[in-house]
PDB file of N, CA and C in Angstrom:
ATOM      1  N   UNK A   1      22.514 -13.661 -10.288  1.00  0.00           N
ATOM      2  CA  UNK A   1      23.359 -12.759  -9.520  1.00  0.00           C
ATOM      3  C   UNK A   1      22.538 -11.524  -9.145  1.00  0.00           C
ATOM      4  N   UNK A   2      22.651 -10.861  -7.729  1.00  0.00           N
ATOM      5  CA  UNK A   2      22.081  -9.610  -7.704  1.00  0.00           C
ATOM      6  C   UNK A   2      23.248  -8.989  -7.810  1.00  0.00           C
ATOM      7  N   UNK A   3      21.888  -7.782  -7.773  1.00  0.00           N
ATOM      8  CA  UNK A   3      22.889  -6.628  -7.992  1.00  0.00           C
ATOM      9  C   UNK A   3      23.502  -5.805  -6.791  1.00  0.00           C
ATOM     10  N   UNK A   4      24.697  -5.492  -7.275  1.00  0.00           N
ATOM     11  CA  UNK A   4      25.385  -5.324  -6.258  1.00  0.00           C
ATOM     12  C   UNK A   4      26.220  -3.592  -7.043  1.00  0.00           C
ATOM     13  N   UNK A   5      25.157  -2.622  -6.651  1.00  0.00           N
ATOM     14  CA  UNK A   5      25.433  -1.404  -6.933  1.00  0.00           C
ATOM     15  C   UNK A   5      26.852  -0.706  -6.666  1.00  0.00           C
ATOM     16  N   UNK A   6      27.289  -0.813  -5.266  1.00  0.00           N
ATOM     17  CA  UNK A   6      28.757  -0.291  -4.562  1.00  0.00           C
ATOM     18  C   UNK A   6      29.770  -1.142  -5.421  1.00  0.00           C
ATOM     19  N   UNK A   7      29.770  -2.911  -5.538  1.00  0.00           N
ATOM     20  CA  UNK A   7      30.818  -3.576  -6.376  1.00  0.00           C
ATOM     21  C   UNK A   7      30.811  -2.782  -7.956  1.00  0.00           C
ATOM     22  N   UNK A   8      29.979  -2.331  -8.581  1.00  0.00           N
ATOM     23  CA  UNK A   8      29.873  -1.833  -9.816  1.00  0.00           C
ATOM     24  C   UNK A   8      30.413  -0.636 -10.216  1.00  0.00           C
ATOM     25  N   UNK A   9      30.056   0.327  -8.908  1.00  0.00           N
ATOM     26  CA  UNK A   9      30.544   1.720  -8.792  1.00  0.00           C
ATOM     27  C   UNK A   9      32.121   1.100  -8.834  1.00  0.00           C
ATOM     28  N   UNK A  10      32.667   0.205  -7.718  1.00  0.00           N
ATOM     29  CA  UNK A  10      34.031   0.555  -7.476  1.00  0.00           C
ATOM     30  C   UNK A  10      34.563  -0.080  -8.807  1.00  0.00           C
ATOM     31  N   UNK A  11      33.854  -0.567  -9.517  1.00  0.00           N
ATOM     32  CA  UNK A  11      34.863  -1.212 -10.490  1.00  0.00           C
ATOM     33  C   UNK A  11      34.526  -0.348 -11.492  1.00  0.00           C
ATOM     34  N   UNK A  12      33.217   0.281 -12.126  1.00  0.00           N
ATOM     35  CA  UNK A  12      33.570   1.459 -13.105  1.00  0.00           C
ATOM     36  C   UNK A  12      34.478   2.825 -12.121  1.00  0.00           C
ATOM     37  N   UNK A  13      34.956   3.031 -11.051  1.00  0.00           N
ATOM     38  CA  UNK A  13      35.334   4.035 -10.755  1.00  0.00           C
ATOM     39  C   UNK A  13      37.474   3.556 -11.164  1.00  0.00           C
ATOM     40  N   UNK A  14      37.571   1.746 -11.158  1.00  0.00           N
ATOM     41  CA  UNK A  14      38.637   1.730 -11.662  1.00  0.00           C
ATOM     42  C   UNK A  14      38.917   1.521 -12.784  1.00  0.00           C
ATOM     43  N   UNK A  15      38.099   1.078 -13.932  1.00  0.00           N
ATOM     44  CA  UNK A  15      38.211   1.468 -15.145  1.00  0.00           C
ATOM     45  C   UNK A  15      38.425   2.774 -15.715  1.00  0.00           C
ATOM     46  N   UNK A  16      37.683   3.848 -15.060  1.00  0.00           N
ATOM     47  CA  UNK A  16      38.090   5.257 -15.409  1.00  0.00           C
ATOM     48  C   UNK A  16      39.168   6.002 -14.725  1.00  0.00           C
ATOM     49  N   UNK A  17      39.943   5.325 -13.595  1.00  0.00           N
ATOM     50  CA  UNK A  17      40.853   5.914 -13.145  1.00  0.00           C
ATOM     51  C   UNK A  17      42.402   4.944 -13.847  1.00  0.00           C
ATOM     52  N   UNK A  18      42.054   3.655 -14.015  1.00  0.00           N
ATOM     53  CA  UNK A  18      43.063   2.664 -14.445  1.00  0.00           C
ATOM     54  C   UNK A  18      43.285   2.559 -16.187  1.00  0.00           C
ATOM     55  N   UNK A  19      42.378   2.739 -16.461  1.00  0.00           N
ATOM     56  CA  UNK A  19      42.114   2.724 -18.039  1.00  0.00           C
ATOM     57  C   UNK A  19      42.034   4.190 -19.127  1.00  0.00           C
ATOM     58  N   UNK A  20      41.080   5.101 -18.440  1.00  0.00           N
ATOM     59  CA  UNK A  20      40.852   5.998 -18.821  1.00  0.00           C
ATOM     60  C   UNK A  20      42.086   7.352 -18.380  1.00  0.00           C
ATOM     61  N   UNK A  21      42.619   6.753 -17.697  1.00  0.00           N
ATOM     62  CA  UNK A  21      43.797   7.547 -16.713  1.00  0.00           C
ATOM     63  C   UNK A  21      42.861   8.929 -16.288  1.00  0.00           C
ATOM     64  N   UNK A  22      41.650   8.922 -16.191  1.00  0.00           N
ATOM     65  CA  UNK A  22      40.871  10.171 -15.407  1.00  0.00           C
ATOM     66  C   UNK A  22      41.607  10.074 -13.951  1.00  0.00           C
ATOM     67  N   UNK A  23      42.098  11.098 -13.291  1.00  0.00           N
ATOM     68  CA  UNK A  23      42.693  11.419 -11.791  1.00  0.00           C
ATOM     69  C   UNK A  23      41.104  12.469 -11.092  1.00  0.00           C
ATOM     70  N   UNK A  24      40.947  10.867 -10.573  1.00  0.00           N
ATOM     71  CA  UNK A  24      39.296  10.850  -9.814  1.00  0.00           C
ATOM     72  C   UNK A  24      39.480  11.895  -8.526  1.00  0.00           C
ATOM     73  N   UNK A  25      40.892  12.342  -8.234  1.00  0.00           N
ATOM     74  CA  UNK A  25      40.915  12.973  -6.858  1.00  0.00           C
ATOM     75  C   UNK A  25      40.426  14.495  -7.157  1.00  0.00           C
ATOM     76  N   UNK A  26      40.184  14.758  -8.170  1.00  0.00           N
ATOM     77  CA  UNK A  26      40.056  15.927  -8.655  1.00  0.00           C
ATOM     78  C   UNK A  26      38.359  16.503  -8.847  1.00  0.00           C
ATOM     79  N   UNK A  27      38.130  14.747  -8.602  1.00  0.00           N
ATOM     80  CA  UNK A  27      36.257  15.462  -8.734  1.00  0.00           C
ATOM     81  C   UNK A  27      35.647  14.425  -7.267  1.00  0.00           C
ATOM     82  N   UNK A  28      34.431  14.814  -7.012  1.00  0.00           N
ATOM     83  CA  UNK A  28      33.660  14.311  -6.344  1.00  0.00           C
ATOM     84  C   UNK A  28      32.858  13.331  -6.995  1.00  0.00           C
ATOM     85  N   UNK A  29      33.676  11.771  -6.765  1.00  0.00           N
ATOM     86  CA  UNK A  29      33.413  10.489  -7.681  1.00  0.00           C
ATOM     87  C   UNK A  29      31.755   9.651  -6.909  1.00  0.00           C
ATOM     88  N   UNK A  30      30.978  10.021  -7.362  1.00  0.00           N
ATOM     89  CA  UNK A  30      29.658   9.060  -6.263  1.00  0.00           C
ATOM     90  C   UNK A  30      28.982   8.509  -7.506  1.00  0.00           C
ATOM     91  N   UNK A  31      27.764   7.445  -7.076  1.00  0.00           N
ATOM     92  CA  UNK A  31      27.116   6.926  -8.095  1.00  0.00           C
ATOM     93  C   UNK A  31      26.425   7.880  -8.442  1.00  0.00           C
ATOM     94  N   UNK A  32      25.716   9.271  -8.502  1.00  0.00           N
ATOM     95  CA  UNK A  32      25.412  10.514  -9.189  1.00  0.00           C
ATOM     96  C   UNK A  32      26.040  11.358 -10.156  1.00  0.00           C
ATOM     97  N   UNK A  33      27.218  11.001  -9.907  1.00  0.00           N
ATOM     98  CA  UNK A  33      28.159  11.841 -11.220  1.00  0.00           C
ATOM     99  C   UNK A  33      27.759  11.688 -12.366  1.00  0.00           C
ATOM    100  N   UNK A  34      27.881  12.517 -13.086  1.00  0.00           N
ATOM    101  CA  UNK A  34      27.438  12.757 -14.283  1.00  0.00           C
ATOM    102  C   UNK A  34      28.691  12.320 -15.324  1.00  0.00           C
ATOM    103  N   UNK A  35      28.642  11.619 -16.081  1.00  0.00           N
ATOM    104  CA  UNK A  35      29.461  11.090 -16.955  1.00  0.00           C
ATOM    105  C   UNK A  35      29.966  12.085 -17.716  1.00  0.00           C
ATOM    106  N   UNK A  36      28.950  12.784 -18.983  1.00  0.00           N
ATOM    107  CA  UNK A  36      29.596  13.927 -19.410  1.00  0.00           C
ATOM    108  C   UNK A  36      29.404  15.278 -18.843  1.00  0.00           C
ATOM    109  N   UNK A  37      28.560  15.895 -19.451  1.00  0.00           N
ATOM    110  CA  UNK A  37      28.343  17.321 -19.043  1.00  0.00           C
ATOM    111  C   UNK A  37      28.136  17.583 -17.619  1.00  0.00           C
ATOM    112  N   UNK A  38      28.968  18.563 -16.499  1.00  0.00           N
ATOM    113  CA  UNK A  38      28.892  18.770 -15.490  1.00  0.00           C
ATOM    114  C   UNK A  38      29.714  17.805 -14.292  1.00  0.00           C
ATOM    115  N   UNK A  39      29.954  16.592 -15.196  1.00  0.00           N
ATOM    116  CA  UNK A  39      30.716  15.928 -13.867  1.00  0.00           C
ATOM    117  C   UNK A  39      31.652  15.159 -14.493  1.00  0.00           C
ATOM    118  N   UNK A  40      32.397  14.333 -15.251  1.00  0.00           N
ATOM    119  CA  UNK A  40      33.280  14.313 -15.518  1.00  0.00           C
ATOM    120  C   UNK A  40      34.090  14.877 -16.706  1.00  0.00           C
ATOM    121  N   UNK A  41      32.857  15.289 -17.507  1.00  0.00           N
ATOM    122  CA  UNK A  41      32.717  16.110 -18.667  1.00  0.00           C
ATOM    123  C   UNK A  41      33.667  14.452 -19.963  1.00  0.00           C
ATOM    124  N   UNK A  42      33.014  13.225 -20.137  1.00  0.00           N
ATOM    125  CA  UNK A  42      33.570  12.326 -20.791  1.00  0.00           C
ATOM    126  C   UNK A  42      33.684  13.032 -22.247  1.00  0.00           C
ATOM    127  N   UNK A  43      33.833  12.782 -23.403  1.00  0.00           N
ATOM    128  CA  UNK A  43      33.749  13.128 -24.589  1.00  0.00           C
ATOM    129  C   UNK A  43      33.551  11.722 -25.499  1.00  0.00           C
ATOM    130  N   UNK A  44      33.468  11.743 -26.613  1.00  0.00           N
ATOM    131  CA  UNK A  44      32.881  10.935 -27.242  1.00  0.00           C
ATOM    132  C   UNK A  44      33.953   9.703 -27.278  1.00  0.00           C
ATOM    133  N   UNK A  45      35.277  10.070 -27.871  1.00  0.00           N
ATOM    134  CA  UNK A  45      36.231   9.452 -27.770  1.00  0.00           C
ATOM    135  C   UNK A  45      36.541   8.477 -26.304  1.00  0.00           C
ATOM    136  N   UNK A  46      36.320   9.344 -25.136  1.00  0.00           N
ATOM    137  CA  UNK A  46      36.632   8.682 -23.795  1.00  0.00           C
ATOM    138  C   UNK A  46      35.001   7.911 -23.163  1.00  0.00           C
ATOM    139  N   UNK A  47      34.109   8.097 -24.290  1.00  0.00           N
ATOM    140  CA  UNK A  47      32.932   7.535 -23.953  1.00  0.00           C
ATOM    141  C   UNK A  47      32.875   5.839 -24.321  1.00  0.00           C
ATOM    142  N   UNK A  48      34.010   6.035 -25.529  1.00  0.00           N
ATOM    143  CA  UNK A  48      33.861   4.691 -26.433  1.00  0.00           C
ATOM    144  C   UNK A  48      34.705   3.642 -25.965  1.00  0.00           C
ATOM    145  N   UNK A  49      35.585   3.881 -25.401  1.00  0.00           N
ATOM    146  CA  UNK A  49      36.782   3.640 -24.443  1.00  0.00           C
ATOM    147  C   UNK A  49      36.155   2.979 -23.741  1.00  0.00           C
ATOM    148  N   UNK A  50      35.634   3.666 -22.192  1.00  0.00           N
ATOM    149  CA  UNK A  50      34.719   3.422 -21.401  1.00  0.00           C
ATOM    150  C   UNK A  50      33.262   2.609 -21.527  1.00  0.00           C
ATOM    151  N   UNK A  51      33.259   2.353 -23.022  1.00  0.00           N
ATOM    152  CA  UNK A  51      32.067   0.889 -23.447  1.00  0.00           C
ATOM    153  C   UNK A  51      33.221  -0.312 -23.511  1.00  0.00           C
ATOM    154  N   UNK A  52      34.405   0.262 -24.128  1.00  0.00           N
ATOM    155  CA  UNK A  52      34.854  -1.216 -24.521  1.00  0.00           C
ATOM    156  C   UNK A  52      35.472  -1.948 -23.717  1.00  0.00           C
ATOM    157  N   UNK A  53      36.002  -0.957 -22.305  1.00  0.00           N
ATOM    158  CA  UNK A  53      36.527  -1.496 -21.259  1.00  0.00           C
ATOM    159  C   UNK A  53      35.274  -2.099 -20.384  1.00  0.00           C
ATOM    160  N   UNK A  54      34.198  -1.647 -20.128  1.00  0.00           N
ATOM    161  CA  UNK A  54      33.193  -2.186 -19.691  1.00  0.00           C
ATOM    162  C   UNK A  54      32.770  -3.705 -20.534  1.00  0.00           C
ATOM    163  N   UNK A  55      32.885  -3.932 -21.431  1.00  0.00           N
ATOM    164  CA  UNK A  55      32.588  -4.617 -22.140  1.00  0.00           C
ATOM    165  C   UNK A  55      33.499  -5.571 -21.701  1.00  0.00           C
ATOM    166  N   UNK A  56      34.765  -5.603 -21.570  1.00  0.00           N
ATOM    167  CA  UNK A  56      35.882  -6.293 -21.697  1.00  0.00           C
ATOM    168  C   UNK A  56      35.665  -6.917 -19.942  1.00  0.00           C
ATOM    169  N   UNK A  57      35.916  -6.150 -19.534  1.00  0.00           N
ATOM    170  CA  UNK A  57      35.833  -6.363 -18.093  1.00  0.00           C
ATOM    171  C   UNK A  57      34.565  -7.203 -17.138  1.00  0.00           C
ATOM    172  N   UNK A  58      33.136  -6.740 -17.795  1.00  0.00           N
ATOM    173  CA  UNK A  58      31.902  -7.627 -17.500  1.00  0.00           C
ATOM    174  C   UNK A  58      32.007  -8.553 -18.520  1.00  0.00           C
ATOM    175  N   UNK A  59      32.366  -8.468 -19.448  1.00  0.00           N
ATOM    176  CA  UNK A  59      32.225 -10.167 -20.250  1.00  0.00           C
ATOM    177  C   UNK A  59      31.057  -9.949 -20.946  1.00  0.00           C
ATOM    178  N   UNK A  60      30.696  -9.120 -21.543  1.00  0.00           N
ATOM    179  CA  UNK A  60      29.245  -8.550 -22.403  1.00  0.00           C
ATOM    180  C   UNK A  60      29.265  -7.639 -23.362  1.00  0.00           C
ATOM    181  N   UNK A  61      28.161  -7.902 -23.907  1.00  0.00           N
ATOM    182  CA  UNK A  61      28.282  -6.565 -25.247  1.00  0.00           C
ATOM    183  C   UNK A  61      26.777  -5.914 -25.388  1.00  0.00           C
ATOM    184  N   UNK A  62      27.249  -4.286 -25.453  1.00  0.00           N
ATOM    185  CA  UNK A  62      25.966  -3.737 -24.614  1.00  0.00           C
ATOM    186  C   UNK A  62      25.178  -3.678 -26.315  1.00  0.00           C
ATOM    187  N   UNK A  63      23.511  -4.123 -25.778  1.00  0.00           N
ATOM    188  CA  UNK A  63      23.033  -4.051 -27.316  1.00  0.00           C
ATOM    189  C   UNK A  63      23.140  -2.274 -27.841  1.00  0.00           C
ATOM    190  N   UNK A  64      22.222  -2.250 -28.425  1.00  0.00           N
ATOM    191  CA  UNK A  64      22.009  -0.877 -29.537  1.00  0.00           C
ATOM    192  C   UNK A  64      21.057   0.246 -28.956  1.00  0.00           C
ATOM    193  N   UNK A  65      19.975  -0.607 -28.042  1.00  0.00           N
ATOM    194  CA  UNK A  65      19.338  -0.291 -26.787  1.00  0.00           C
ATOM    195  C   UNK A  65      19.602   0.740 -26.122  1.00  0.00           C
ATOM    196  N   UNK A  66      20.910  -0.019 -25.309  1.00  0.00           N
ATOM    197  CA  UNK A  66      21.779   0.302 -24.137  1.00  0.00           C
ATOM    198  C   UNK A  66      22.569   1.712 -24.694  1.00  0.00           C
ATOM    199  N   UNK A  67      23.077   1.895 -25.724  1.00  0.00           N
ATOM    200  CA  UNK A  67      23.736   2.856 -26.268  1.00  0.00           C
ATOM    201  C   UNK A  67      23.069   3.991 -26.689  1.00  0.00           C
ATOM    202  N   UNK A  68      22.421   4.819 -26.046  1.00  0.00           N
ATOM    203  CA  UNK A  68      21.761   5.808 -25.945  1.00  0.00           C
ATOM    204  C   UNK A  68      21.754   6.742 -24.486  1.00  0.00           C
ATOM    205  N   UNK A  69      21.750   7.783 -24.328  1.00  0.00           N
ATOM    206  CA  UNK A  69      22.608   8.807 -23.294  1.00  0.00           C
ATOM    207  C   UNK A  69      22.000   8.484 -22.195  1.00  0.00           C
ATOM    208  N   UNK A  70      20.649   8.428 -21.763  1.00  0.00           N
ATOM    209  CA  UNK A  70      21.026   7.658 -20.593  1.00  0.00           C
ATOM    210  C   UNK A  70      21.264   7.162 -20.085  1.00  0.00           C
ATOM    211  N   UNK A  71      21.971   5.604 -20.434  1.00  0.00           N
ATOM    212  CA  UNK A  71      22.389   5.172 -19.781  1.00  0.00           C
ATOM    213  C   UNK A  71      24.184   5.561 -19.186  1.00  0.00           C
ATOM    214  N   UNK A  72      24.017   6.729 -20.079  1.00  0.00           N
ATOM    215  CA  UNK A  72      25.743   7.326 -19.306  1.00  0.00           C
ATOM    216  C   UNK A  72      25.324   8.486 -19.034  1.00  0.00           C
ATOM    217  N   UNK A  73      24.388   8.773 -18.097  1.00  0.00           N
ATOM    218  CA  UNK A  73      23.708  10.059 -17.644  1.00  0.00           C
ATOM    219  C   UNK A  73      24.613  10.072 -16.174  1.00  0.00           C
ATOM    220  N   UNK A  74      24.836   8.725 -15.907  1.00  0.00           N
ATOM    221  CA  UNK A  74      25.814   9.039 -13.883  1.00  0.00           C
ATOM    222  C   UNK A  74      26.160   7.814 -14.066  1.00  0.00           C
ATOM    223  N   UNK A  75      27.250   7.527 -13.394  1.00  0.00           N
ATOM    224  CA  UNK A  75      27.676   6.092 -12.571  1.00  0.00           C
ATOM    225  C   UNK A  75      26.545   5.291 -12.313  1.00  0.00           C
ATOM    226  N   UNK A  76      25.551   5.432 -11.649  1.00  0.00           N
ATOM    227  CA  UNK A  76      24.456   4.865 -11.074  1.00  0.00           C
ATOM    228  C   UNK A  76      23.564   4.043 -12.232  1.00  0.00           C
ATOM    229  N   UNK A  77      23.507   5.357 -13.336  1.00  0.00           N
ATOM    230  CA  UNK A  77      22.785   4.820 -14.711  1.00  0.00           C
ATOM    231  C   UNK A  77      23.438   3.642 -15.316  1.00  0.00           C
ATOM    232  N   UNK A  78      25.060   3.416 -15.359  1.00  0.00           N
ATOM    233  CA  UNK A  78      25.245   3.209 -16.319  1.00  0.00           C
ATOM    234  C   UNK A  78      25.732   1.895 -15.701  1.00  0.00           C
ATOM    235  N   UNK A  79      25.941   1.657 -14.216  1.00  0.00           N
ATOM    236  CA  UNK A  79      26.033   0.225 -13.088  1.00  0.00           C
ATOM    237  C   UNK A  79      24.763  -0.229 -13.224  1.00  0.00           C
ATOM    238  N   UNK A  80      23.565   0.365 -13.802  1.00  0.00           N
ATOM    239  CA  UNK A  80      22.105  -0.690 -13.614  1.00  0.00           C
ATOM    240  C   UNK A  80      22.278  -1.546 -15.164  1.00  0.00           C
ATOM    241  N   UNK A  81      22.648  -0.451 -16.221  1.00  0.00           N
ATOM    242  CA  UNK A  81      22.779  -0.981 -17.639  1.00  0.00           C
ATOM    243  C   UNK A  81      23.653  -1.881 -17.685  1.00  0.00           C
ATOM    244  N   UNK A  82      25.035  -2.289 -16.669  1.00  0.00           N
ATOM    245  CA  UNK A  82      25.551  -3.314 -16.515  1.00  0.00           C
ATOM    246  C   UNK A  82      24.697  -4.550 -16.228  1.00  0.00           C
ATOM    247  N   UNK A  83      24.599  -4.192 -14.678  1.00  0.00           N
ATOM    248  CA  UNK A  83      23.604  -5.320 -14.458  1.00  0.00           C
ATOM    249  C   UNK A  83      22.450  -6.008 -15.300  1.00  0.00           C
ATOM    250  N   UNK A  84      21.534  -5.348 -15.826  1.00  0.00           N
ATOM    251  CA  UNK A  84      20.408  -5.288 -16.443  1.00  0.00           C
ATOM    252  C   UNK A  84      21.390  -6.356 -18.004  1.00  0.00           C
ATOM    253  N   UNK A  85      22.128  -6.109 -18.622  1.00  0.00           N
ATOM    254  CA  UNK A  85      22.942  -6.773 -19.617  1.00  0.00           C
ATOM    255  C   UNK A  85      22.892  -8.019 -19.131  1.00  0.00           C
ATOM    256  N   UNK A  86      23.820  -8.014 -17.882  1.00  0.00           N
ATOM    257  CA  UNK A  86      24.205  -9.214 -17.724  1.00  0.00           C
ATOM    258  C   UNK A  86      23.289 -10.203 -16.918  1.00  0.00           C
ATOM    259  N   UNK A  87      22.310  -9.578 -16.550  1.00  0.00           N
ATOM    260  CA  UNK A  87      20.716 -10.755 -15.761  1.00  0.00           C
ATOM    261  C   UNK A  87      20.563 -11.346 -17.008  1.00  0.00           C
ATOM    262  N   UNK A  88      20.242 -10.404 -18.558  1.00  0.00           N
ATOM    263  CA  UNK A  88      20.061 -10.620 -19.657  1.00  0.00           C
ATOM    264  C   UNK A  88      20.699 -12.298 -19.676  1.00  0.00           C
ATOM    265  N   UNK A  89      22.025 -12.225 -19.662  1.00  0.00           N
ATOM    266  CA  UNK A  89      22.545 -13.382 -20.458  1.00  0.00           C
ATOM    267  C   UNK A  89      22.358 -14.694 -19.420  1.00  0.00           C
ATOM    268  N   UNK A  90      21.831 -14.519 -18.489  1.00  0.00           N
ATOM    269  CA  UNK A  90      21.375 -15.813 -17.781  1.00  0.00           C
ATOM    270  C   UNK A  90      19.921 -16.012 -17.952  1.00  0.00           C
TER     271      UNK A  90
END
């Protein structure tokens, strides 16, 4: 499968608006946003959330690797750590 950056954005942008109940109209949502500090400001609690719905939703489990801050540095970071998982399992 390639990657398909915009399908990734729109589907972490509905996990955090559908799941996370974040009301996205309130910020400027792009693949640059910053997950915590400065752009959606996540917290640890709504960080863990946001693995397990990712998890649930791609069908994967991010290694020990993957779980380290950059890869939730922006949308952008954290749609490649999707992808990059899931090339993994093929």
């Amino acid at each position: 499968m390639t990657f398909d950056k915009h399908n990734h954005l729109d589907v972490l942008k509905a996990i955090l608006a559908e799941e996370l109940k974040l009301d996205l109209d309130t910020f400027d949502v792009s693949g640059g946003t910053a997950l915590t500090d400065g752009g959606l400001d996540l917290d640890s609690v709504k960080l863990m959330e946001l693995i397990t719905a990712v998890e649930e939703r791609f069908g994967f489990r991010f290694d020990d690797e993957d779980l380290r801050p950059a890869t939730f540095e922006s949308l952008d970071a954290l749609a490649q750590a999707i992808e990059k998982r899931r090339a993994d399992r093929t």
